[in-house]
Protein backbone atom coordinates (compact mmCIF):
# COMPACT_ATOMS: atom_id res chain seq x y z
CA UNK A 1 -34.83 13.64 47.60
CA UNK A 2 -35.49 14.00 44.16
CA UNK A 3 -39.51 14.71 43.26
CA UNK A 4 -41.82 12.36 41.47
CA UNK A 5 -42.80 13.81 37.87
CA UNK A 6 -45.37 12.77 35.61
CA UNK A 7 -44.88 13.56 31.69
CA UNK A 8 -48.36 14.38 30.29
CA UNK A 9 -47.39 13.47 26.07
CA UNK A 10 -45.10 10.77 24.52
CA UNK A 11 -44.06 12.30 21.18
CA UNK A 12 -40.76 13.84 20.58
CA UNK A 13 -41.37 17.04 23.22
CA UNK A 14 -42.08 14.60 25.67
CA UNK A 15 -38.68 12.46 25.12
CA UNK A 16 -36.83 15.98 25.16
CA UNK A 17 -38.60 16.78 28.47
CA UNK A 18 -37.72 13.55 29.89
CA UNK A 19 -33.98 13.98 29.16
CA UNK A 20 -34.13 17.66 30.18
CA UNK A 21 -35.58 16.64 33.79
CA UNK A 22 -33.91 13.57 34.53
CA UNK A 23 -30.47 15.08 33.49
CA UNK A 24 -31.31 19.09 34.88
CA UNK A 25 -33.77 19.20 37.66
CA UNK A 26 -34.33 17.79 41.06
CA UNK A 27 -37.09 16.03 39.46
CA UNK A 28 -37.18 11.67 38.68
CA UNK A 29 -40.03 11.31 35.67
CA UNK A 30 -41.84 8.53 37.36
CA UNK A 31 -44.36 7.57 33.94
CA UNK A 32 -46.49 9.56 30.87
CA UNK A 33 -49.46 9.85 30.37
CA UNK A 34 -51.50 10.66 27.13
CA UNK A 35 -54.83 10.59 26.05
CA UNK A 36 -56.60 7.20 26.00
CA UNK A 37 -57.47 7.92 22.18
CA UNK A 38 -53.71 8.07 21.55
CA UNK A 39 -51.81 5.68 23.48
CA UNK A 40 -50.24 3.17 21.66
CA UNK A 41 -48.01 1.41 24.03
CA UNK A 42 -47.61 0.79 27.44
CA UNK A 43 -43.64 1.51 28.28
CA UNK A 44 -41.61 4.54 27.34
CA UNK A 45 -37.91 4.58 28.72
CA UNK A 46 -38.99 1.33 30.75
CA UNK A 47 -41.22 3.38 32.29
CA UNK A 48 -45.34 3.22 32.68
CA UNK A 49 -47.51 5.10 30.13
CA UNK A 50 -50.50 5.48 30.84
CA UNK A 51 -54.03 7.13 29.90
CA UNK A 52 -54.39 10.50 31.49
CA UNK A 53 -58.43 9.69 32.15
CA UNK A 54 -56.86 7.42 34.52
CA UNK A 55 -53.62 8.89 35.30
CA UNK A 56 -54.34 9.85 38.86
CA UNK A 57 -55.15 5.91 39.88
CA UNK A 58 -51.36 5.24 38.76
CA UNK A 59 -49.72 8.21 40.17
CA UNK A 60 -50.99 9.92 43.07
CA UNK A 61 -51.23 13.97 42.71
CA UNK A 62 -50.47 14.44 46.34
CA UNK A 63 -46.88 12.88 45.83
CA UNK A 64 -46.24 13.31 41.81
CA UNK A 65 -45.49 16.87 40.22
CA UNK A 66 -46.83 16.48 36.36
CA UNK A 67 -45.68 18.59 32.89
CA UNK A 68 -47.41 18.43 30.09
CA UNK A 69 -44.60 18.69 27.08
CA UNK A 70 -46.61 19.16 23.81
CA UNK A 71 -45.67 21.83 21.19
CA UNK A 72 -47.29 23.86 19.33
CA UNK A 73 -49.96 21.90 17.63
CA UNK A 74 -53.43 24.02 16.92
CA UNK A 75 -51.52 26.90 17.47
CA UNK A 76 -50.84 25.86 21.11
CA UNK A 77 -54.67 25.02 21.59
CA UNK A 78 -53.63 21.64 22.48
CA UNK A 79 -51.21 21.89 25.32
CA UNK A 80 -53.75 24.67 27.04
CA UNK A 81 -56.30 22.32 26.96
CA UNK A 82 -54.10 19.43 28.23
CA UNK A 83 -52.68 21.74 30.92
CA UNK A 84 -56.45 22.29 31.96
CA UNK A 85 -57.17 18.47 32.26
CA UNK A 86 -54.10 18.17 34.11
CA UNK A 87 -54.82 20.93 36.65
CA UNK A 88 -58.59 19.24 37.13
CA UNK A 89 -57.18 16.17 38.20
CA UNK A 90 -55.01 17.93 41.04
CA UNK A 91 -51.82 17.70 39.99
CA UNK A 92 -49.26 20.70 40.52
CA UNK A 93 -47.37 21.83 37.42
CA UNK A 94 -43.87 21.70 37.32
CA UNK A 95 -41.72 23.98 35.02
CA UNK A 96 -38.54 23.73 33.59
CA UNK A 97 -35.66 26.18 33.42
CA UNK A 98 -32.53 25.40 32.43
CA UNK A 99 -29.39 25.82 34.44
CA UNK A 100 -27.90 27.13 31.28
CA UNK A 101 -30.14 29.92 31.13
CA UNK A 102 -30.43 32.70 32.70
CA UNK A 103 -33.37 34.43 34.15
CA UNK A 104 -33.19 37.06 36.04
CA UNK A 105 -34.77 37.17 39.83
CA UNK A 106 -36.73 39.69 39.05
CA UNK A 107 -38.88 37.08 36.57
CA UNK A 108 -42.35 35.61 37.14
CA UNK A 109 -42.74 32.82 35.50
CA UNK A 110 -46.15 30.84 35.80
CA UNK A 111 -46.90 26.97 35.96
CA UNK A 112 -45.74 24.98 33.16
CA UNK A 113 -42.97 26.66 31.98
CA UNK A 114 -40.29 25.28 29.75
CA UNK A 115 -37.22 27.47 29.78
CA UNK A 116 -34.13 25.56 27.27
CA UNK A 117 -30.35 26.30 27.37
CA UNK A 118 -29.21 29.72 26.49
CA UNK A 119 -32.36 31.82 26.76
CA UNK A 120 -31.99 35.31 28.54
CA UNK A 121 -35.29 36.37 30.46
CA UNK A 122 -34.55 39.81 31.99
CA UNK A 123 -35.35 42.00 34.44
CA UNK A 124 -38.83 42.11 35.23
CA UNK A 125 -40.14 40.31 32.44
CA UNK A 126 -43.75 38.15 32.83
CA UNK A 127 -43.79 34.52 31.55
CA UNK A 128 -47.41 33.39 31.75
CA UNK A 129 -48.85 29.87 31.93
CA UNK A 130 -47.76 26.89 29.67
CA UNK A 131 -44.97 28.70 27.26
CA UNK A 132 -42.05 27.18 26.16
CA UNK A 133 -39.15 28.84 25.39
CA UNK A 134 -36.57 27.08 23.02
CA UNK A 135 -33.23 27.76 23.49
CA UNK A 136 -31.35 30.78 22.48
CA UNK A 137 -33.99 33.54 22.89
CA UNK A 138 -33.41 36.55 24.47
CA UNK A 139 -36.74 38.54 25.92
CA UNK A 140 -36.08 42.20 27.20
CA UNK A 141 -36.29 44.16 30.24
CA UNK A 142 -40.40 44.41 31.36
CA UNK A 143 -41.70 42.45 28.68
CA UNK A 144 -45.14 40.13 29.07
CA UNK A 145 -45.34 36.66 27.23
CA UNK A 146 -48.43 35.91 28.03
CA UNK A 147 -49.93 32.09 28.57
CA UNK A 148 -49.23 29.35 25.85
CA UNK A 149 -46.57 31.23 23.88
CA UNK A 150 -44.29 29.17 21.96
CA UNK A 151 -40.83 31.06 21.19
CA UNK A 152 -38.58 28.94 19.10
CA UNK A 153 -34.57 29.59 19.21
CA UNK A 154 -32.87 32.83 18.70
CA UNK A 155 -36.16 35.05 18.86
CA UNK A 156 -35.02 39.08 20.43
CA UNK A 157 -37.99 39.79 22.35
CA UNK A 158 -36.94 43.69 23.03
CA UNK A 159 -38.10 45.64 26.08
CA UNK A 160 -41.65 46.31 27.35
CA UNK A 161 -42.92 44.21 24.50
CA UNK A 162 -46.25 42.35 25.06
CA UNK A 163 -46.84 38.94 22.98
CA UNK A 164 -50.29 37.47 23.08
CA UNK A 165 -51.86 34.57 24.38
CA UNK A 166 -51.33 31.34 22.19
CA UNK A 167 -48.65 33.11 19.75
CA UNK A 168 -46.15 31.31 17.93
CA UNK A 169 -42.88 32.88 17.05
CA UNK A 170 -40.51 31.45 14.54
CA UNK A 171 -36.81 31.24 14.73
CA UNK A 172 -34.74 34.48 14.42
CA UNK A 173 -37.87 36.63 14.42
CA UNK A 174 -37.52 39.67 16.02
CA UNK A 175 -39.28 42.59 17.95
CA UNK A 176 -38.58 46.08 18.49
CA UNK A 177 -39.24 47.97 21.91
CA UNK A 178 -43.02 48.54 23.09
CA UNK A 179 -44.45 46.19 20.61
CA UNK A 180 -47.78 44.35 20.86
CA UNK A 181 -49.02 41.87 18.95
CA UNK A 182 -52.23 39.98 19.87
CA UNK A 183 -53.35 36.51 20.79
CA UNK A 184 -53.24 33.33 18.28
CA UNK A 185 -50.63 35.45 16.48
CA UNK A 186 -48.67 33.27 13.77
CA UNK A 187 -45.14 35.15 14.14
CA UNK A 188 -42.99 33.85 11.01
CA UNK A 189 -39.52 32.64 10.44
CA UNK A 190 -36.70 35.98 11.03
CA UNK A 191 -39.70 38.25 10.74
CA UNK A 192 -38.72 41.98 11.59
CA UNK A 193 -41.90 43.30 13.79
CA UNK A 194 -41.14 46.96 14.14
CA UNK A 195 -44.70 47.92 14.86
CA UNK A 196 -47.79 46.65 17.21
CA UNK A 197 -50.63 43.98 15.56
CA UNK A 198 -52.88 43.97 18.19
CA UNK A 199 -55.61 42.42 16.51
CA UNK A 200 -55.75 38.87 17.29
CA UNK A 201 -54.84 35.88 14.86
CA UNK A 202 -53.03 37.73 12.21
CA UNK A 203 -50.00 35.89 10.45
CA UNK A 204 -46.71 38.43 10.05
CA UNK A 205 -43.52 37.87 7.91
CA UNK A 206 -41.23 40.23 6.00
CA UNK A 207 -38.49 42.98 6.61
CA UNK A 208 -40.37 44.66 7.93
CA UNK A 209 -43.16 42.34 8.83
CA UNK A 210 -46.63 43.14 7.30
CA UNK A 211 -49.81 41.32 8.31
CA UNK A 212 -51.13 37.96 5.57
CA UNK A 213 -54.56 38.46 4.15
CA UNK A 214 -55.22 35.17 5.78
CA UNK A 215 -55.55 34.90 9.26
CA UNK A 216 -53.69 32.24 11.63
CA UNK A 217 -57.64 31.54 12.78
CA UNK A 218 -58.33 30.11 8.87
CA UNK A 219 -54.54 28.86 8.21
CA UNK A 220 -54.08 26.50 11.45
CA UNK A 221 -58.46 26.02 10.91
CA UNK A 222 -59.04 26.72 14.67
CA UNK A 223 -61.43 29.05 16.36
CA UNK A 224 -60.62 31.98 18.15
CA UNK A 225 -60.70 31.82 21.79
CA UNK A 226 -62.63 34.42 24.07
């Protein structure tokens, strides 16, 4: 029997989620659920949308499975802290992986995973909480993505590379082996990172990638996290 799931979001991630689990999981999206400050309708795919303040008193956590499916927005800040409010209200969190990938049994993944079509997770490697992977990636033998990363498509993630909390990685960027870079890093479009950046919130681009003089902290106007 196929599992209830609740959708926490109703933007675009959340309509690509919905296809992704109705068409590739054992899951049936039952409703969403956003923010009372944001909802804006009450039907989604004939389906209920409701405020998550409320969310439980629609759809009860002991029989519905819920993913939150926001991007990257605040430099991820946004789907932690959703992921948080889920948690508190007692839902389980669901992950996706696509049967088109392939990830390797070796894996941990944690709750609220995303994994699209074509990525390549190897043996291994740690997916923490809340990341999305886009499709095409390809992350190497021992590495650590830790929780909130958001990899977009075609990133090589070599081996025993370690990418930090709440980083965002643009397409076609690129990592060599035993590579750190910290948390809130701002990884940009085909970057070459042939060197660790462990200080947190820096902003890299170029062949090879060098750190911006303004940090991902002041660009995205966030705070960094403890």
């Amino acid at each position: 029997m196929a599992k209830n799931l609740l959708i926490v979001g109703d933007g675009e991630f959340a309509d690509i989620a919905y296809e992704y689990f109705t068409v590739d999981s054992p899951y049936e999206v039952a409703g969403f659920a956003v923010e009372k400050t944001y909802l804006k309708a009450n039907e989604k795919f004939g389906l209920p949308v409701v405020a998550l303040e409320e969310a439980e008193q629609h759809f009860d956590p002991a029989e519905t499975e819920a993913h939150v499916a926001i991007t990257s927005t605040q430099l991820n800040r946004v789907r932690e802290r959703l992921i948080g409010v889920t948690k508190n209200k007692g839902y389980a969190l669901a992950n996706f992986v696509s049967p088109k990938a392939m990830v390797w049994r070796t894996a941990a993944l944690g709750e609220n995973v995303f994994i699209f079509e074509n990525n390549v997770v190897q043996h291994g490697v740690r997916i923490g909480d809340g990341c999305v992977l886009w499709a095409g990636n390809h992350v190497g033998h021992q590495t650590v993505i830790n929780d909130f990363c958001f990899l977009s498509s075609h990133v090589v993630v070599s081996g025993y590379c370690n990418i930090g909390a709440r980083s965002f990685v643009g397409v076609n960027a690129c990592f060599a082996d035993n590579v750190t870079v910290g948390a809130d890093s701002f990884v940009g479009m085909a970057a070459v990172v042939n060197k660790s950046f462990e200080q947190p919130g820096q902003i890299l681009n170029g062949h090879p990638a060098e750190a911006s003089r303004v940090s991902a902290y002041r660009y995205f106007k966030v705070k960094p996290q403890e």
